[in-house]
Protein backbone atom coordinates (compact mmCIF):
# COMPACT_ATOMS: atom_id res chain seq x y z
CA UNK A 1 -11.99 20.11 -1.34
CA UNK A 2 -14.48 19.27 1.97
CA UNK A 3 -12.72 16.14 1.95
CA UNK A 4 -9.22 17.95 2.23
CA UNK A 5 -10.10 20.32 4.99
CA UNK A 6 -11.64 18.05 7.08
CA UNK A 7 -8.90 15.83 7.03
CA UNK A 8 -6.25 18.23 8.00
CA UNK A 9 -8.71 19.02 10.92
CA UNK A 10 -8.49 15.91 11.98
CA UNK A 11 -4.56 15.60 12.09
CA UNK A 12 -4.69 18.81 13.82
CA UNK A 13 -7.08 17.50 16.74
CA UNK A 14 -5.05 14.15 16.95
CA UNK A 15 -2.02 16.17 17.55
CA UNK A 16 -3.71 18.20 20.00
CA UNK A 17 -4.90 15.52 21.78
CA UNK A 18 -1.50 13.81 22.05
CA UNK A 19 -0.13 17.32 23.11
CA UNK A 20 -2.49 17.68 25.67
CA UNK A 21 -2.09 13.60 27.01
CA UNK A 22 1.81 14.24 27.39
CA UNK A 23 0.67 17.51 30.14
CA UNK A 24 -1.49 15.86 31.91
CA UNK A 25 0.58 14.62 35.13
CA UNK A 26 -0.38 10.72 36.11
CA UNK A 27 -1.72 9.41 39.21
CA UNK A 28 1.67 8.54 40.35
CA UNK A 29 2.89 12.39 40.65
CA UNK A 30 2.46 13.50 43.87
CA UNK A 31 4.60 11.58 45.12
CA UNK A 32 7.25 13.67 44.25
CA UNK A 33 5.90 16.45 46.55
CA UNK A 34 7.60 15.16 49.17
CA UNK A 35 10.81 15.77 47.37
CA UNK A 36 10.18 19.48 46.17
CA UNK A 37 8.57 18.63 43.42
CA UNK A 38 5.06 20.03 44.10
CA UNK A 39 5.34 23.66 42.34
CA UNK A 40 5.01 21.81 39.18
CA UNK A 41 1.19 22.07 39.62
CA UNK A 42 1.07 25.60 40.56
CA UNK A 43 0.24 27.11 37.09
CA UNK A 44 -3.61 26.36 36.87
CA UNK A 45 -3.89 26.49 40.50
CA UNK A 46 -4.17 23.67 42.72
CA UNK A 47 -6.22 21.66 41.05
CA UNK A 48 -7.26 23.70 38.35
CA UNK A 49 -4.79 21.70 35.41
CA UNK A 50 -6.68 18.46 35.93
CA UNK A 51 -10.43 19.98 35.06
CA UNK A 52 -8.98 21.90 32.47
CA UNK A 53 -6.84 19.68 31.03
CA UNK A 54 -9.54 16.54 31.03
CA UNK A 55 -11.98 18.58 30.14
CA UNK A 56 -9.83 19.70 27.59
CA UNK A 57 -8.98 16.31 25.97
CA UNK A 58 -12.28 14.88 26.18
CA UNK A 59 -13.78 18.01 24.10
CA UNK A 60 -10.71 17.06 21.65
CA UNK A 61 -11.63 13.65 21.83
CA UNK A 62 -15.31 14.38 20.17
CA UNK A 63 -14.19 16.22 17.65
CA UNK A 64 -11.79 13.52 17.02
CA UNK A 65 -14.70 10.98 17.03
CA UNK A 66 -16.93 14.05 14.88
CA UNK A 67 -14.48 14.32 12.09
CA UNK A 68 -13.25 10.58 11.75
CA UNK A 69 -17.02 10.05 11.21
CA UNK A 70 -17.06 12.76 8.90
CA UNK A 71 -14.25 11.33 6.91
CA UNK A 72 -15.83 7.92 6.68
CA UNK A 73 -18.79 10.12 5.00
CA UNK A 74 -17.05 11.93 2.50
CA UNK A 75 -15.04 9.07 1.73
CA UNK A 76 -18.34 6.79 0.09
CA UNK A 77 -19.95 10.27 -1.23
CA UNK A 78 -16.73 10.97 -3.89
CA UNK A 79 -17.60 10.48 -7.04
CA UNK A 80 -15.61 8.52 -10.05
CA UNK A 81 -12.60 10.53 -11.61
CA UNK A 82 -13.54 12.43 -14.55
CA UNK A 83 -10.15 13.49 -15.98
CA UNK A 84 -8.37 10.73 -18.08
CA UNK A 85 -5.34 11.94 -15.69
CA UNK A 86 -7.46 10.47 -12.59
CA UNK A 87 -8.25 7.82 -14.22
CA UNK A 88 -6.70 4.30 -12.80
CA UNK A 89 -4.76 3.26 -16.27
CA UNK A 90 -7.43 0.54 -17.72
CA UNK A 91 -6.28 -2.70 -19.07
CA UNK A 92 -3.16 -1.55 -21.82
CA UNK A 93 -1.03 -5.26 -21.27
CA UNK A 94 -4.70 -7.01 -22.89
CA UNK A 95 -3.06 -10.14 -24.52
CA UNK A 96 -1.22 -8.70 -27.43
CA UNK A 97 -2.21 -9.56 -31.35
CA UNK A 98 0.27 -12.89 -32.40
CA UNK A 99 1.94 -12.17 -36.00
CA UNK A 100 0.86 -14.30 -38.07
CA UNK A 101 2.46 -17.37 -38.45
CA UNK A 102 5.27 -17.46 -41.07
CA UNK A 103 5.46 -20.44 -43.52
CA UNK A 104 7.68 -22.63 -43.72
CA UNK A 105 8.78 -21.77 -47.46
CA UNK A 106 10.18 -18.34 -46.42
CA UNK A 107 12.26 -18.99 -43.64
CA UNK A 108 16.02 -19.53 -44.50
CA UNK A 109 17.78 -22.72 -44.20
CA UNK A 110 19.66 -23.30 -40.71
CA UNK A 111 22.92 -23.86 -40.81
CA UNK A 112 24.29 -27.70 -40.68
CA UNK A 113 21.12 -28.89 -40.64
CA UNK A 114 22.49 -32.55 -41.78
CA UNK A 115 24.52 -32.90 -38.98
CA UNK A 116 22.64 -31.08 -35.88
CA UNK A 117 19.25 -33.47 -36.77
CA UNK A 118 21.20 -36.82 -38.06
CA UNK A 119 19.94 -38.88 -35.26
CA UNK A 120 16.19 -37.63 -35.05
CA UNK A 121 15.41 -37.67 -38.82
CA UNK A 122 14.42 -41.44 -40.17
CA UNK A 123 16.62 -43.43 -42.41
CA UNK A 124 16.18 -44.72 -45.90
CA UNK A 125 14.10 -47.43 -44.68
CA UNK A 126 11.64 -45.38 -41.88
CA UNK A 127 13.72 -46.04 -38.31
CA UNK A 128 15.41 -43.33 -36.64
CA UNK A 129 18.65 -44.80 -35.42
CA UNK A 130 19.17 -44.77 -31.71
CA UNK A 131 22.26 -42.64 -30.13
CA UNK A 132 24.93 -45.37 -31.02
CA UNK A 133 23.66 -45.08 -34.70
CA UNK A 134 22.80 -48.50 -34.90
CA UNK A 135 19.11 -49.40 -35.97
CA UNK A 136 16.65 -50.37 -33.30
CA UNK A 137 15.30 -54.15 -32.68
């Protein structure tokens, strides 16, 4: 439950902080004063936006640092699931039980046995004939 709270905490401040990053003007922004431009800065004050606004992201910036620390905490303190639901599944494919082997009495005959295995099975006198069916030398 900690670990859930703190964790949306932390999105929170890393979207804050990328909020804040995108209205902070860059160094390169007064040059548009010249142009008309330079009422963009007038809401804080003249240079009130880049104290608060620094100031602003670097106290975001902790916090960031505070609760990615806490994370990394709460992360090595959880403890092992208790439910069978949270459970990782344990090893169900172990090597599965081999039936037991059939003999050779009860299996049926295959079919055209004579003339599928002519050429591997010996003759009358002990040679197997080679594939011309002519005995070997």
């Amino acid at each position: 439950m900690l670990h859930s709270i703190v964790l949306v905490a932390h999105v929170g401040v890393a979207l804050m902080i990328i909020g804040l990053v995108l209205l902070q003007r860059g160094k390169g922004a007064e040059a548009g004063t010249g142009f008309g431009a330079g009422a963009s800065g007038t809401v804080f004050g003249a240079r009130g936006s880049a104290n608060f606004l620094s100031r602003s992201t670097g106290v975001l910036a902790a916090l960031f640092f505070i609760t990615s620390l806490g994370l990394a905490y709460l992360s090595t303190q959880r403890t092992a699931p208790s439910s069978l639901l949270e459970a990782p599944a344990q090893e169900q494919n172990a090597a599965p039980q081999a039936a037991p082997p059939v003999p050779a009495s009860e299996l049926p005959p295959l079919p055209n046995e004579d003339a599928a295995g002519a050429g591997d099975k010996p003759n009358a006198e002990g040679e197997t004939p080679n594939a011309a069916g002519t005995k070997p030398e």
